[in-house]
Protein backbone atom coordinates (compact mmCIF):
# COMPACT_ATOMS: atom_id res chain seq x y z
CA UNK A 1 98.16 82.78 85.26
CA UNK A 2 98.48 82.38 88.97
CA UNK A 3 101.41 80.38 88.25
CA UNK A 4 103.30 83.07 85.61
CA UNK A 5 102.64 85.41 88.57
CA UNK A 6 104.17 83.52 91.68
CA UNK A 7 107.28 83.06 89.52
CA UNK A 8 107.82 86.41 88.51
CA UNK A 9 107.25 87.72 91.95
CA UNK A 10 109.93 84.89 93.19
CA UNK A 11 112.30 86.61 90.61
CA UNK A 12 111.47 89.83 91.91
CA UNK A 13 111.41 88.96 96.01
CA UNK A 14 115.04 86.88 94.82
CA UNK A 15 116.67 90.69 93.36
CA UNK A 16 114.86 92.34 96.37
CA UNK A 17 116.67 90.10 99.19
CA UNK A 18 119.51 90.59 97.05
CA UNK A 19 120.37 86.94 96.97
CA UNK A 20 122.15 87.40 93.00
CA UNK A 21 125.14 89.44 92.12
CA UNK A 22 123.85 92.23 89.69
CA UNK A 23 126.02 92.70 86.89
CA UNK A 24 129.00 95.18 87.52
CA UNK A 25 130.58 97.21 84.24
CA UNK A 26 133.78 98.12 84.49
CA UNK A 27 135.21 101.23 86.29
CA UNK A 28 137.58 101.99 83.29
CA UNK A 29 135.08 101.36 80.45
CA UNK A 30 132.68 103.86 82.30
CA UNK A 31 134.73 106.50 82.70
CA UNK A 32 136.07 106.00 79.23
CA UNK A 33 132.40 106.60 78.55
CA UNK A 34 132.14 109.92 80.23
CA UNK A 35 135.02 111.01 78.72
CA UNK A 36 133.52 110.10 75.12
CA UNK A 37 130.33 112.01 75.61
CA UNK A 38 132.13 115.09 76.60
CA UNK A 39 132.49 118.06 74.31
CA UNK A 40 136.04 117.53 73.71
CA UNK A 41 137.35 114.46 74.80
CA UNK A 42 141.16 114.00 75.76
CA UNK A 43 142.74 111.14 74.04
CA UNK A 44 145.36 111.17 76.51
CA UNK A 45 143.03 110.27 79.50
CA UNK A 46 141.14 107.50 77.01
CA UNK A 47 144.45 105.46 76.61
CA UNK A 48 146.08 106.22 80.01
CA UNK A 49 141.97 104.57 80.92
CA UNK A 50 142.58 101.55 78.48
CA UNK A 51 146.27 100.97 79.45
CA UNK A 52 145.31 101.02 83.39
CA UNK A 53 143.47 97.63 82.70
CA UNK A 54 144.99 95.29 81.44
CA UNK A 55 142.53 92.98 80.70
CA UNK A 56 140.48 95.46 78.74
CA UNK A 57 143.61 96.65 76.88
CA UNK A 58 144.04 93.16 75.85
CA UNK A 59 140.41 92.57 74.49
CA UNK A 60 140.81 96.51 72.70
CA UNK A 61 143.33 95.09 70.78
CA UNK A 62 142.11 91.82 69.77
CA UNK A 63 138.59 93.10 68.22
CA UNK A 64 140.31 96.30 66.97
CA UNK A 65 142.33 93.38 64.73
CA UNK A 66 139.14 91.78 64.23
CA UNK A 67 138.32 91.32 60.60
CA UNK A 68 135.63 94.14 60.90
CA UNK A 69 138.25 96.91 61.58
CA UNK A 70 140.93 94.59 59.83
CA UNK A 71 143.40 96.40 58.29
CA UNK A 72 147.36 95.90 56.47
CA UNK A 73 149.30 96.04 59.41
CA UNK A 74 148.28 94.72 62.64
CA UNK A 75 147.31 97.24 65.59
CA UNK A 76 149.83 96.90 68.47
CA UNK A 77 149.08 99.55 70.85
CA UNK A 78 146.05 101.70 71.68
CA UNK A 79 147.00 104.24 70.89
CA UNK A 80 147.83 103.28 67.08
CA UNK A 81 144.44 101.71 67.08
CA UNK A 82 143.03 105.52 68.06
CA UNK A 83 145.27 106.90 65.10
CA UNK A 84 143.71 104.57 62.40
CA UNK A 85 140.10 104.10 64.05
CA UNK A 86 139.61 107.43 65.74
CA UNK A 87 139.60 107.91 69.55
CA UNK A 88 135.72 107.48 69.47
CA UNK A 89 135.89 104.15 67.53
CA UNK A 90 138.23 102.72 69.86
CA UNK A 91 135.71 104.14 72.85
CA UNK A 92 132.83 102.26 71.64
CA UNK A 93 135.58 99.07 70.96
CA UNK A 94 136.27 99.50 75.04
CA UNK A 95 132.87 99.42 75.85
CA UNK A 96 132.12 96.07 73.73
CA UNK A 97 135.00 94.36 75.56
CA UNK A 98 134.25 95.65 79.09
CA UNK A 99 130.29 94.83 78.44
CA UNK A 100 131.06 91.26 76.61
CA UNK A 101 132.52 89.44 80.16
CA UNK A 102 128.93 89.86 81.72
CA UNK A 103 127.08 87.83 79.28
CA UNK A 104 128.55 84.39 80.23
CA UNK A 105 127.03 81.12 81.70
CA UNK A 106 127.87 78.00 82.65
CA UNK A 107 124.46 76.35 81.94
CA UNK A 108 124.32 75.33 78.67
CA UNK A 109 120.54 76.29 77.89
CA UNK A 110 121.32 79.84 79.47
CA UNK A 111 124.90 80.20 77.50
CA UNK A 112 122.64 79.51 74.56
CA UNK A 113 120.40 82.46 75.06
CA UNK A 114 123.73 84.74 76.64
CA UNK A 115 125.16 84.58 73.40
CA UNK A 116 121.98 85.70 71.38
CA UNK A 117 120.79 88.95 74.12
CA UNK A 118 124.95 89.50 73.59
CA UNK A 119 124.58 89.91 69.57
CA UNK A 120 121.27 91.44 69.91
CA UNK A 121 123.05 94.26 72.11
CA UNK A 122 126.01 94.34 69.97
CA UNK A 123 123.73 94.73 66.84
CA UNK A 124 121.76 97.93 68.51
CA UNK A 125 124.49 99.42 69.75
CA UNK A 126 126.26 99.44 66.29
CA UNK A 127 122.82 99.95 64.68
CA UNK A 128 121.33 102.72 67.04
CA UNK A 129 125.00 105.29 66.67
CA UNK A 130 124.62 104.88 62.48
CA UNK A 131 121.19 105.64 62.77
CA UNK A 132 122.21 108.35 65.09
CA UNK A 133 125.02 109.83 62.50
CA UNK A 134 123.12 108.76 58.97
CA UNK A 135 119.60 110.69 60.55
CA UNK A 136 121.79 114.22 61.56
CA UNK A 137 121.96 113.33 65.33
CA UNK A 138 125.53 113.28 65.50
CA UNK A 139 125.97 114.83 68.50
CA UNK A 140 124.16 111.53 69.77
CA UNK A 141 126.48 109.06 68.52
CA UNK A 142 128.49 107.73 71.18
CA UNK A 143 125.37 107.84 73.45
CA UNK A 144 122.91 106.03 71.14
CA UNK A 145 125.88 103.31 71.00
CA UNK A 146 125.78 102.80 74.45
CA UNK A 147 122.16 103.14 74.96
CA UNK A 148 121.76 100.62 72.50
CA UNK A 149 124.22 98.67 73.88
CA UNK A 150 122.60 98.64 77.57
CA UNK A 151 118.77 98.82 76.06
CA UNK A 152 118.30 94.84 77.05
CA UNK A 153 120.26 94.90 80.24
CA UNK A 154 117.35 94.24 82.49
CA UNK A 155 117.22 91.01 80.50
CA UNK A 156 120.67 89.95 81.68
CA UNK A 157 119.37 90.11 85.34
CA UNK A 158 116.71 88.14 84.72
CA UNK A 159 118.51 85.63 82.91
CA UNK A 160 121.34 85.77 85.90
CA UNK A 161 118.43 85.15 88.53
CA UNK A 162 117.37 81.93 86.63
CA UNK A 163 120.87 80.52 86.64
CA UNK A 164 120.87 81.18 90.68
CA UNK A 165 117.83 79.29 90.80
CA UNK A 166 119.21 76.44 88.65
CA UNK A 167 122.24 76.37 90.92
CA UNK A 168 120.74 76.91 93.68
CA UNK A 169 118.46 74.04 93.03
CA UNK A 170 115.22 76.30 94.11
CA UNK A 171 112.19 74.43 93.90
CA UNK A 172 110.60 76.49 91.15
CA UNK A 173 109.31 75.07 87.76
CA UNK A 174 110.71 76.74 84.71
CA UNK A 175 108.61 76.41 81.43
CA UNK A 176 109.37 78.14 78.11
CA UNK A 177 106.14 79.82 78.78
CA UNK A 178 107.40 81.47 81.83
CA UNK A 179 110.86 81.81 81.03
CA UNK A 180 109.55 84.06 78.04
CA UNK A 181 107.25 85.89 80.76
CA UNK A 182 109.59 86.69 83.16
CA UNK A 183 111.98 88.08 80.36
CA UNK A 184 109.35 90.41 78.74
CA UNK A 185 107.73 91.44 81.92
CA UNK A 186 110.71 91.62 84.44
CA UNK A 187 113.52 93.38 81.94
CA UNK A 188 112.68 96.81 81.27
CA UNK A 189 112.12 97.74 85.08
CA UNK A 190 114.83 95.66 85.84
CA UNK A 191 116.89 97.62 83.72
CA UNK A 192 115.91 101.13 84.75
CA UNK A 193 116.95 100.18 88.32
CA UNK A 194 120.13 98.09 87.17
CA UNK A 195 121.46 101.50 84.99
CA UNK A 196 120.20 103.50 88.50
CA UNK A 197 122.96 101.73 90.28
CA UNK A 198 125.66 102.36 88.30
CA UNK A 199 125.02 105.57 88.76
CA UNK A 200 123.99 106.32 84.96
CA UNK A 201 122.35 109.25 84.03
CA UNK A 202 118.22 109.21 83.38
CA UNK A 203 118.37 109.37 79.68
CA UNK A 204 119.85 106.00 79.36
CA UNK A 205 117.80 104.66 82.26
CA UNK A 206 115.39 105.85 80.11
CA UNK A 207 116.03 103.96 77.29
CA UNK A 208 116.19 100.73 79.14
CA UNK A 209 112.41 101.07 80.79
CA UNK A 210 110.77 102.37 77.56
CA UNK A 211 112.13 100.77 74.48
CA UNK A 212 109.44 98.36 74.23
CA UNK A 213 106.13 100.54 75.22
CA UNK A 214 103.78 100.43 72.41
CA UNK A 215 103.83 104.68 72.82
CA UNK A 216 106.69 107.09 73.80
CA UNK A 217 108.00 110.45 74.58
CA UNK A 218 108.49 111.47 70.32
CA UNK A 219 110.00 114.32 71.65
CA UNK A 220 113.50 111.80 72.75
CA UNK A 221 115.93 111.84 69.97
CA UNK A 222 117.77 108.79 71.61
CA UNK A 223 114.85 106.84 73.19
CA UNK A 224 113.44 106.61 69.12
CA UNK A 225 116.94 106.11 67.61
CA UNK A 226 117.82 102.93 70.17
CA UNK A 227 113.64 101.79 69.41
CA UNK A 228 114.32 101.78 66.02
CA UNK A 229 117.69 100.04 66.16
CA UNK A 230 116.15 97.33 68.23
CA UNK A 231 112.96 96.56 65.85
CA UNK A 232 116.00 96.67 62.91
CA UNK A 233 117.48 93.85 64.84
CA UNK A 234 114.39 91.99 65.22
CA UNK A 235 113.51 92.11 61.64
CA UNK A 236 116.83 90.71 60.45
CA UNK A 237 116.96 87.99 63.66
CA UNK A 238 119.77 89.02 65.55
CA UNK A 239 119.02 87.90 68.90
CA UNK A 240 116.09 86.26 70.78
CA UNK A 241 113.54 87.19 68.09
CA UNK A 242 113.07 87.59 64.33
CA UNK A 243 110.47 89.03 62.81
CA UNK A 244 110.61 89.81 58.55
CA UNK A 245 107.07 91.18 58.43
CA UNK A 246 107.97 94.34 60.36
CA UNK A 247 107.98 97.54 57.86
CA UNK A 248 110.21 99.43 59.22
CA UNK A 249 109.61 102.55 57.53
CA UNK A 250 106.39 103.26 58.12
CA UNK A 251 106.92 103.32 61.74
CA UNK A 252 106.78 106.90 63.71
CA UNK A 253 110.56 106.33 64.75
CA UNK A 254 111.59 105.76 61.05
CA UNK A 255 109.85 109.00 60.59
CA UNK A 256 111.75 110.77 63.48
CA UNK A 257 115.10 110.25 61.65
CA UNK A 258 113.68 110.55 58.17
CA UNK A 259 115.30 107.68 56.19
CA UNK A 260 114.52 106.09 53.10
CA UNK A 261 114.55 102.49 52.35
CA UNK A 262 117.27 102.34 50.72
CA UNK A 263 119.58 103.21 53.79
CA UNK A 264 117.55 100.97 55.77
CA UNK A 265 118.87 98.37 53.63
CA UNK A 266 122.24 99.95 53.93
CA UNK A 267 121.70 99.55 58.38
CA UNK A 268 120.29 95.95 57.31
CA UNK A 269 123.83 95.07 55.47
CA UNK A 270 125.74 97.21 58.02
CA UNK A 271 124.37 94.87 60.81
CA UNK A 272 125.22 91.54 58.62
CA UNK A 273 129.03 92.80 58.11
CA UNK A 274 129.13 93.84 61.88
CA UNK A 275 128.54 89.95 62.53
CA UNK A 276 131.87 89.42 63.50
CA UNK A 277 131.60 91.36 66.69
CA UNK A 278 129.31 90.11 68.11
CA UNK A 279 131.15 86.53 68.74
């Protein structure tokens, strides 16, 4: 135990002295964001936001002509891909490509676990805004896709630390055992104060610190939607953990949105189509 300990507090003394470079999302895909979430959003400022980086313009593009959105004719510009997807489709597509550049390592152990916390937050995200639309929270869509989207991001830290200490050739011994501590203890905090910094607002800061408590506030539409998105995930193995025992429905979030089986299955093939996203 005293060793589990010392290591986690080495991760935490390591963020403290800042000695890693926290993850930074990009200035256009967060104010593309705001824009989304507002009552009526301008297209005009989402594809003036797009075209003013380049880079994220590019990536728009290439998963909006992924064979998910895949249609007859190919989707040149953004703003074509906003008349056949709708301006909030292509939103959510911005925020995948602006999110997807942070989950990259060059240690092959850790690039094997980036990938998997990458499809696990590409699964909620697309999981937690149909649960949003299919349960009557519509209103909540595009921010149940980016809470579920940013749920894990505290594990991304962690996981960024590690690789610092691997570089860094820091005399510290890494087990499975505590690799798999650090992540479940260190990540939801981690990801409260990550979302704090970039200047996020509380419900989605929220999201990140409470998702995994075995009780929560019933009474938050968006903290159950991105909970139940994440345990959907879980069940069907996308990402870090699978577990086919969990019932699903019988949970209190299940009851929240009031679904039946049957569209659970329908998230459950949803999630297995929406493969192809997540890289």
């Amino acid at each position: 135990m005293e060793n589990k300990i010392s290591f986690i507090e080495h991760i935490n003394k390591f963020i403290e002295e800042e000695n890693v470079v926290l993850p930074v999302f990009g200035s256009a895909a967060m104010r593309v964001q705001q824009e989304l979430v507002k009552k009526n959003p301008d297209m005009k400022v989402v594809i003036n936001l797009i075209y003013g980086d380049q880079s994220l313009s590019s990536q728009v593009l290439q998963i909006a002509n992924s064979a998910f959105y895949k249609g007859l004719v190919d989707i040149v510009t953004v703003k074509s891909a906003i008349v056949r997807l709708g301006m909030q489709e292509v939103g959510r597509i911005s925020l995948l490509a602006a999110a997807k550049n942070q989950f990259i390592s060059k240690n092959r152990s850790l690039k094997i676990v980036m990938k998997k916390l990458w499809q696990h937050s590409v699964g909620c995200a697309v999981a937690a805004r149909w649960l949003a639309k299919k349960g009557g929270f519509e209103e909540l869509e595009s921010k149940a896709f980016f809470a579920g989207l940013f749920h894990d991001v505290g594990k991304l830290v962690v996981l960024m630390v590690i690789e610092e200490f691997i570089k860094k050739k820091i005399d510290v011994t890494i087990t499975n055992d505590l690799f798999n501590e650090a992540m479940a203890s260190l990540h939801n905090q981690q990801g409260y104060d990550l979302l704090k910094t970039w200047n996020l607002s509380e419900e989605y800061c929220v999201v990140a610190r409470d998702h995994n408590l075995e009780t929560f506030d019933n009474k938050n539409s968006l903290l159950a939607i991105v909970r139940l998105a994440n345990m959907t995930c879980k069940k069907i193995g996308i990402g870090l953990q699978k577990n086919p025992d969990l019932v699903i429905c019988s949970t209190e979030e299940a009851q929240l949105v009031d679904l039946t089986e049957i569209e659970f299955a329908e998230l459950e093939i949803l999630l297995e189509d929406s493969k192809v996203l997540m890289g």
